[in-house]
C-alpha atoms as a PDB file:
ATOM      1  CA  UNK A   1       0.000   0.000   0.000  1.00  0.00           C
ATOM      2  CA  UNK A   2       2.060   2.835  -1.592  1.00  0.00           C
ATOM      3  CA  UNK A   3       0.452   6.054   0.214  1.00  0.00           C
ATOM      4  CA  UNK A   4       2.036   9.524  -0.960  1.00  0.00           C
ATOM      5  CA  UNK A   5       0.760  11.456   2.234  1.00  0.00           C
ATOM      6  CA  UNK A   6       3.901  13.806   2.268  1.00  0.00           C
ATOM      7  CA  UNK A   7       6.269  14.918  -0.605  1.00  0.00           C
ATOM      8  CA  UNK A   8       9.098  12.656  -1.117  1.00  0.00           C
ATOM      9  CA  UNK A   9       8.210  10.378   1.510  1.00  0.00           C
ATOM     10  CA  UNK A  10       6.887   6.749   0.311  1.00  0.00           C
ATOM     11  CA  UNK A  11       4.721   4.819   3.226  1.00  0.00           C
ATOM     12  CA  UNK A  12       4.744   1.305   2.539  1.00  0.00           C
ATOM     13  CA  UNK A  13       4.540  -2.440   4.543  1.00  0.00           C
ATOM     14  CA  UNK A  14       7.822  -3.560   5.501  1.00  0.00           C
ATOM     15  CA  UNK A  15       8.734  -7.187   3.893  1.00  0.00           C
ATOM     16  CA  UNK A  16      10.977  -9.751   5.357  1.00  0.00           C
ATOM     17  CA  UNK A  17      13.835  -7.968   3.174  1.00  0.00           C
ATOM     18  CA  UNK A  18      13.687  -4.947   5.123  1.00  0.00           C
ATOM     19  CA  UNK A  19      14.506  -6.553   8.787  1.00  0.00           C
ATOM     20  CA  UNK A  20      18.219  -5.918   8.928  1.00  0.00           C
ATOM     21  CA  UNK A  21      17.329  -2.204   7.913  1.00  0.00           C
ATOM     22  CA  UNK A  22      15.078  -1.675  10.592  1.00  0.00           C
ATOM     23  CA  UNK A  23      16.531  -3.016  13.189  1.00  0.00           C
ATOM     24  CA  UNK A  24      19.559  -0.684  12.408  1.00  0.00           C
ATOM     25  CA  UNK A  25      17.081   2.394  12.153  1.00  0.00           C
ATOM     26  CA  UNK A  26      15.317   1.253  15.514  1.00  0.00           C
ATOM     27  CA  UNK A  27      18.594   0.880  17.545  1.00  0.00           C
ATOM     28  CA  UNK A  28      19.817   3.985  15.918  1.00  0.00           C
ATOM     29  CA  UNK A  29      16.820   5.975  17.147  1.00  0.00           C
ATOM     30  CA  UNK A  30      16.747   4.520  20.859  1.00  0.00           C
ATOM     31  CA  UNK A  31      20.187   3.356  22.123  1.00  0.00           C
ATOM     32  CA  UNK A  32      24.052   4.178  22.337  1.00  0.00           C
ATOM     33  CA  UNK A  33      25.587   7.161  21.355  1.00  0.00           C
ATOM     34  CA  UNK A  34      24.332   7.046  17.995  1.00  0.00           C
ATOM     35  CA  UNK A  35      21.174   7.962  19.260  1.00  0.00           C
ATOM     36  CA  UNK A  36      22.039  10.913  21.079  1.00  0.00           C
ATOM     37  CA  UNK A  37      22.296  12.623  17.689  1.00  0.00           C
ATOM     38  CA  UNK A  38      18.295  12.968  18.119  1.00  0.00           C
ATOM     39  CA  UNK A  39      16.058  13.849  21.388  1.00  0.00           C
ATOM     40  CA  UNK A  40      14.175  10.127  21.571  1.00  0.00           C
ATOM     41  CA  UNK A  41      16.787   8.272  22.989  1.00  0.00           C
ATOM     42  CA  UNK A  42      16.541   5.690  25.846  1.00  0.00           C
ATOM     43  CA  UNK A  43      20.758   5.503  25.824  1.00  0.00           C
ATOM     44  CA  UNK A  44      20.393   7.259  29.662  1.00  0.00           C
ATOM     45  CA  UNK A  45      18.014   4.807  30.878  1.00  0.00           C
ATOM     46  CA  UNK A  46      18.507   1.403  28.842  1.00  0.00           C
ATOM     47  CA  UNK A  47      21.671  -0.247  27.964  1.00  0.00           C
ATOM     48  CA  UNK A  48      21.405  -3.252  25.585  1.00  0.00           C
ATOM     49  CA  UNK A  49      19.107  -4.163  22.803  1.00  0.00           C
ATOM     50  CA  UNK A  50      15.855  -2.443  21.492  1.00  0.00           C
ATOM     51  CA  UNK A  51      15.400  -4.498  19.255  1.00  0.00           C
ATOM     52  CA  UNK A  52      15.961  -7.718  17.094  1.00  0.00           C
ATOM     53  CA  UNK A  53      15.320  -9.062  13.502  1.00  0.00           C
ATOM     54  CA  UNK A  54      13.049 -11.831  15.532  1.00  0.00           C
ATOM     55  CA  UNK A  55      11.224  -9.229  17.272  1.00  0.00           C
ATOM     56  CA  UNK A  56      11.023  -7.075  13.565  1.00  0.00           C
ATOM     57  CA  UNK A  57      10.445 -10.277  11.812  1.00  0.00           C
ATOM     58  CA  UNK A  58       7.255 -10.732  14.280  1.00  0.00           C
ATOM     59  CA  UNK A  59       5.486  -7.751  13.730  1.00  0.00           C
ATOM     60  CA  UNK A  60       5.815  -8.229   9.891  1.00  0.00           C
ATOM     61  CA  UNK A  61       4.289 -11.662  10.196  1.00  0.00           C
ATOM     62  CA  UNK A  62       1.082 -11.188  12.999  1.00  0.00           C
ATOM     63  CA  UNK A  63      -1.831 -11.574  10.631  1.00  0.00           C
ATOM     64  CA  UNK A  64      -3.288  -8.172  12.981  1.00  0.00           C
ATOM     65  CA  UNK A  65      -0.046  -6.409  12.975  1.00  0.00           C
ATOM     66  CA  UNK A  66       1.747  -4.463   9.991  1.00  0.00           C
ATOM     67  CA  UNK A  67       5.194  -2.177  10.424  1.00  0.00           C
ATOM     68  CA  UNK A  68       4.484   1.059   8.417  1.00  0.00           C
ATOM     69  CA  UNK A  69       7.932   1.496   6.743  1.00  0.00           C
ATOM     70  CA  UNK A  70       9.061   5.199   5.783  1.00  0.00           C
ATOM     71  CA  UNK A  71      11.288   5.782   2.952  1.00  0.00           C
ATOM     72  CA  UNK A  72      13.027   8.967   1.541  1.00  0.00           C
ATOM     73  CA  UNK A  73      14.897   8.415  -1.611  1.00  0.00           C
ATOM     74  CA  UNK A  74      15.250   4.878  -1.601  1.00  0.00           C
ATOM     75  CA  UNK A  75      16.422   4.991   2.236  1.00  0.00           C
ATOM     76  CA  UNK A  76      14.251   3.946   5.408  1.00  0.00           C
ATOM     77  CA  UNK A  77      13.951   7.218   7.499  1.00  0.00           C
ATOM     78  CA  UNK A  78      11.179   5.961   9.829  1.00  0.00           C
ATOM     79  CA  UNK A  79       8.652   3.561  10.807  1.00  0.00           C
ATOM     80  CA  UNK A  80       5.788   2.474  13.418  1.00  0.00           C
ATOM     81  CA  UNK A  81       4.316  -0.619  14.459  1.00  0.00           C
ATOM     82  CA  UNK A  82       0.277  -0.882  13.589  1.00  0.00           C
ATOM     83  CA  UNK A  83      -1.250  -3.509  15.799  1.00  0.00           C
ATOM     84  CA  UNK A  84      -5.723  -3.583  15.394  1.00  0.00           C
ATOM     85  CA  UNK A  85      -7.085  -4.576  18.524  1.00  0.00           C
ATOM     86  CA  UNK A  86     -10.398  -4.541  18.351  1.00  0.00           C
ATOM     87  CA  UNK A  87     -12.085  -0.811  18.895  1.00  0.00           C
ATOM     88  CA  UNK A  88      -8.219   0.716  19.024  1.00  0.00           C
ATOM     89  CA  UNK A  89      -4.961   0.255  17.414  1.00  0.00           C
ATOM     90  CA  UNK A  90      -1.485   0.041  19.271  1.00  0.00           C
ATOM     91  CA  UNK A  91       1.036   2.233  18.326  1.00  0.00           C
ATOM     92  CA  UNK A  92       4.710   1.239  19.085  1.00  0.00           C
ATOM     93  CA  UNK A  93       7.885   0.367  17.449  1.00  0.00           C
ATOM     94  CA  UNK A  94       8.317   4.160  16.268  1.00  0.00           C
ATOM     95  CA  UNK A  95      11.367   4.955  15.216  1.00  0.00           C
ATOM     96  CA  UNK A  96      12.395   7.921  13.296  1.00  0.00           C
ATOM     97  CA  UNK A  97      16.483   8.291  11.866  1.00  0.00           C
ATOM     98  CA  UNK A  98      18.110  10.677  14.667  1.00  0.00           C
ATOM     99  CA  UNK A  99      19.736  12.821  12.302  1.00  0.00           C
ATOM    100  CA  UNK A 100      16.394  13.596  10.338  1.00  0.00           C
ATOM    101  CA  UNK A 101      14.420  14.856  14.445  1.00  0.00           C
ATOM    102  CA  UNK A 102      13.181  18.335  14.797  1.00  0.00           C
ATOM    103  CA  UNK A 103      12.395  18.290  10.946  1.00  0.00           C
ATOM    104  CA  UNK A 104       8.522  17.476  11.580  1.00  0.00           C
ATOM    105  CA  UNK A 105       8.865  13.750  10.101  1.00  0.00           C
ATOM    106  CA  UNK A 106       7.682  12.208  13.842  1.00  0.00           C
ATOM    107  CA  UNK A 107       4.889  14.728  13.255  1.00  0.00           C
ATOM    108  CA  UNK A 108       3.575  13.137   9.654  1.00  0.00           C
ATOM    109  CA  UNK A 109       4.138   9.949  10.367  1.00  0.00           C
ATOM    110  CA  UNK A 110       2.265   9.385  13.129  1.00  0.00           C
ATOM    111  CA  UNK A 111      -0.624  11.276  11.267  1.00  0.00           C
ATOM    112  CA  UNK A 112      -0.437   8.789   8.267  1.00  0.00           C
ATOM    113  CA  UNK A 113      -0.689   6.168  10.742  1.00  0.00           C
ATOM    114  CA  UNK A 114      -3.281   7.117  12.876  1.00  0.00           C
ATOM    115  CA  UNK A 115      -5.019   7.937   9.293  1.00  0.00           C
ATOM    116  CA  UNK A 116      -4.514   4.247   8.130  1.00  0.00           C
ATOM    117  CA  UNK A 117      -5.617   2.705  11.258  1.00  0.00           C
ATOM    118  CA  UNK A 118      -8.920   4.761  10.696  1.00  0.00           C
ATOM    119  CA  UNK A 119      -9.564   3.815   6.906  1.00  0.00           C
ATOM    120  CA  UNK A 120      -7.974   0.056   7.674  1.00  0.00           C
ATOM    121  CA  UNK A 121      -9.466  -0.891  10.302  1.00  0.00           C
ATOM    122  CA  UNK A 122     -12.214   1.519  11.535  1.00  0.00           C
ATOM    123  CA  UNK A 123     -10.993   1.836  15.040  1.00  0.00           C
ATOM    124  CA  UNK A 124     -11.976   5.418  17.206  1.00  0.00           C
ATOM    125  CA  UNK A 125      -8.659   5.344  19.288  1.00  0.00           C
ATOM    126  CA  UNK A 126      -4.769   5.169  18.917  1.00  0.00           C
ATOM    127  CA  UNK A 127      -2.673   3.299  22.233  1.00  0.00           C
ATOM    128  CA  UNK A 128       0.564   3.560  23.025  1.00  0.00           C
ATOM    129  CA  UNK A 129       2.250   2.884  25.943  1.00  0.00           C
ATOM    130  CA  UNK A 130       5.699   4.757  27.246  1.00  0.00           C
ATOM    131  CA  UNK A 131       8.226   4.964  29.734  1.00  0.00           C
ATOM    132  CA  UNK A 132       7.091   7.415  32.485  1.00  0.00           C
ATOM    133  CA  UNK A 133       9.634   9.160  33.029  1.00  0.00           C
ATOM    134  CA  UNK A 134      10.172   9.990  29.331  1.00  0.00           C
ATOM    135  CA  UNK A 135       8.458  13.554  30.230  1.00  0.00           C
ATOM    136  CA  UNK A 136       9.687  15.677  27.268  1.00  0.00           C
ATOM    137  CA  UNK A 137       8.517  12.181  24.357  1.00  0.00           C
ATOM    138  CA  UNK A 138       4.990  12.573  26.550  1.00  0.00           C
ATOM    139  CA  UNK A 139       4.783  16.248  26.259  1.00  0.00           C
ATOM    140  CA  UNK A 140       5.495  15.735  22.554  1.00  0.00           C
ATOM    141  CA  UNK A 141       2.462  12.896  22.126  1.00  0.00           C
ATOM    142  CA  UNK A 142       0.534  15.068  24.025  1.00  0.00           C
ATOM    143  CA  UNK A 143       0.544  18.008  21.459  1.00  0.00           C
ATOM    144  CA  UNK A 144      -0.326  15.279  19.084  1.00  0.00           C
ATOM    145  CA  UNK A 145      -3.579  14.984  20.434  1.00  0.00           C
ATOM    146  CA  UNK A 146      -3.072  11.939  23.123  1.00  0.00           C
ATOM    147  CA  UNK A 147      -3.678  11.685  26.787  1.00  0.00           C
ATOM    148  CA  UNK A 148      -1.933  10.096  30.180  1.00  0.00           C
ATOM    149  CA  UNK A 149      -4.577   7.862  31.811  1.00  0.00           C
ATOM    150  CA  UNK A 150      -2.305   7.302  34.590  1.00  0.00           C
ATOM    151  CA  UNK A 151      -2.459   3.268  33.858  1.00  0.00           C
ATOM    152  CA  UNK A 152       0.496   1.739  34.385  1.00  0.00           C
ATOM    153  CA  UNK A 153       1.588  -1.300  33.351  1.00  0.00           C
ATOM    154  CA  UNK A 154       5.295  -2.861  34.575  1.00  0.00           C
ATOM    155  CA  UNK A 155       8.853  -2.757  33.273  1.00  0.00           C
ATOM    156  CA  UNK A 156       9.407  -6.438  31.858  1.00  0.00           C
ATOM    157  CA  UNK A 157      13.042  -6.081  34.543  1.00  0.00           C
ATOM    158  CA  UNK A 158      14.929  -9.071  33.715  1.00  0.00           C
ATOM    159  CA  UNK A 159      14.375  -9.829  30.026  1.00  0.00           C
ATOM    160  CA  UNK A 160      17.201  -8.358  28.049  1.00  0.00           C
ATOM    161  CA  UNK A 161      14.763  -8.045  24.928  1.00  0.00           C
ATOM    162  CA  UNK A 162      13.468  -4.660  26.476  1.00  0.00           C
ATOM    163  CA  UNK A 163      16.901  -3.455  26.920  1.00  0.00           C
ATOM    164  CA  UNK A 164      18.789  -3.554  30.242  1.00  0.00           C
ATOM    165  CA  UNK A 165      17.256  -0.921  32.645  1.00  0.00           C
ATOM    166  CA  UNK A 166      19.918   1.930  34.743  1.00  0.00           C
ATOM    167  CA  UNK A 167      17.549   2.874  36.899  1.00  0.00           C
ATOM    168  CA  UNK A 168      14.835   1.031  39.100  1.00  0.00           C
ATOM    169  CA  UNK A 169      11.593   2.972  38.652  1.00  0.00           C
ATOM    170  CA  UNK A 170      10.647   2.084  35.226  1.00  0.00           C
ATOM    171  CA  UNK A 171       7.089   1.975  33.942  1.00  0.00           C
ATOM    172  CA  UNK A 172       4.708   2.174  31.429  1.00  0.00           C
ATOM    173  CA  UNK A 173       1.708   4.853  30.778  1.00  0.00           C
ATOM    174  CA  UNK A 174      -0.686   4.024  28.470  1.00  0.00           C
ATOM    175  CA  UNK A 175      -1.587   6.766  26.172  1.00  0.00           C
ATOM    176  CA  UNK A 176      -4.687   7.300  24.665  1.00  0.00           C
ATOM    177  CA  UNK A 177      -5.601   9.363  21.543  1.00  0.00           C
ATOM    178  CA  UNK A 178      -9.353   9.572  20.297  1.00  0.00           C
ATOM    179  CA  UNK A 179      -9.230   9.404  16.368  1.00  0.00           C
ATOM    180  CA  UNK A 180     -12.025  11.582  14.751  1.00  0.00           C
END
């Protein structure tokens, strides 16, 4: 599904071909120095992986699940897990190329998807769930329209496929967006 929603940007399903890709552009965006180039990174908080090419691989496969792939001349930029659940989608897996933050491409993105979800799969509402104490990636998801419900939901401490926590007070808000 080749969606022209911004100029030069191509939207598109990730295939198994893309998985090394990704995972590079997910770790880039969330861990090690590389992703202190942008303002989304975890690097101060989680050591380890983000991600793997199972975990990629996964969300390509799930018959309800699709990873909205983001290319700019012939390069992935950015991309965002789409899970339908029912009434809502999940949101998650967002991952935008460090040196391309501040230009607005978080911004479109997540407005293709949540447009996509809505023609897809008819759901009213967008979920996402983040670390708490990610304050200024909250603030920004809040001027995108979503909302803290204050439901938490517990750091998975102990499984190195979440990353490898440096501090103990990790948690998860789910965030809640009506879409119109």
């Amino acid at each position: 599904m080749h969606s022209a929603a911004a100029p030069g940007l191509t939207f598109r399903d990730a295939t198994d071909a893309d998985v090394d890709e990704l995972v590079v552009l997910i770790e880039s965006a969330y861990r090690g120095d590389a992703s202190r180039a942008g303002w989304t990174t975890e690097a101060d908080i989680l050591e380890g992986r983000r991600t793997d090419p199972e975990g990629v691989l996964q969300v390509i496969k799930s018959p309800d699940s699709r990873l909205l792939t983001v290319e700019r001349d012939g390069r992935i930029v950015a991309c965002c897990q789409l899970e339908h659940r029912g009434d809502h989608a999940y949101f998650g897996m967002f991952a935008v190329n460090p040196t391309l933050q501040g230009e607005g491409l978080g911004k479109t993105v997540i407005a293709e998807a949540e447009r996509q979800c809505r023609g897809a799969w008819g759901v009213g509402e967008m979920h996402m769930t983040v670390i708490s104490v990610r304050e200024d990636l909250i603030a920004w998801y809040k001027r995108r329209g979503y909302r803290r419900t204050g439901r938490m939901s517990p750091f998975p401490y102990g499984d190195e496929r979440f990353g490898i926590p440096q501090r103990p007070d990790l948690e998860f808000e789910l965030l809640v967006k009506k879409l119109g």
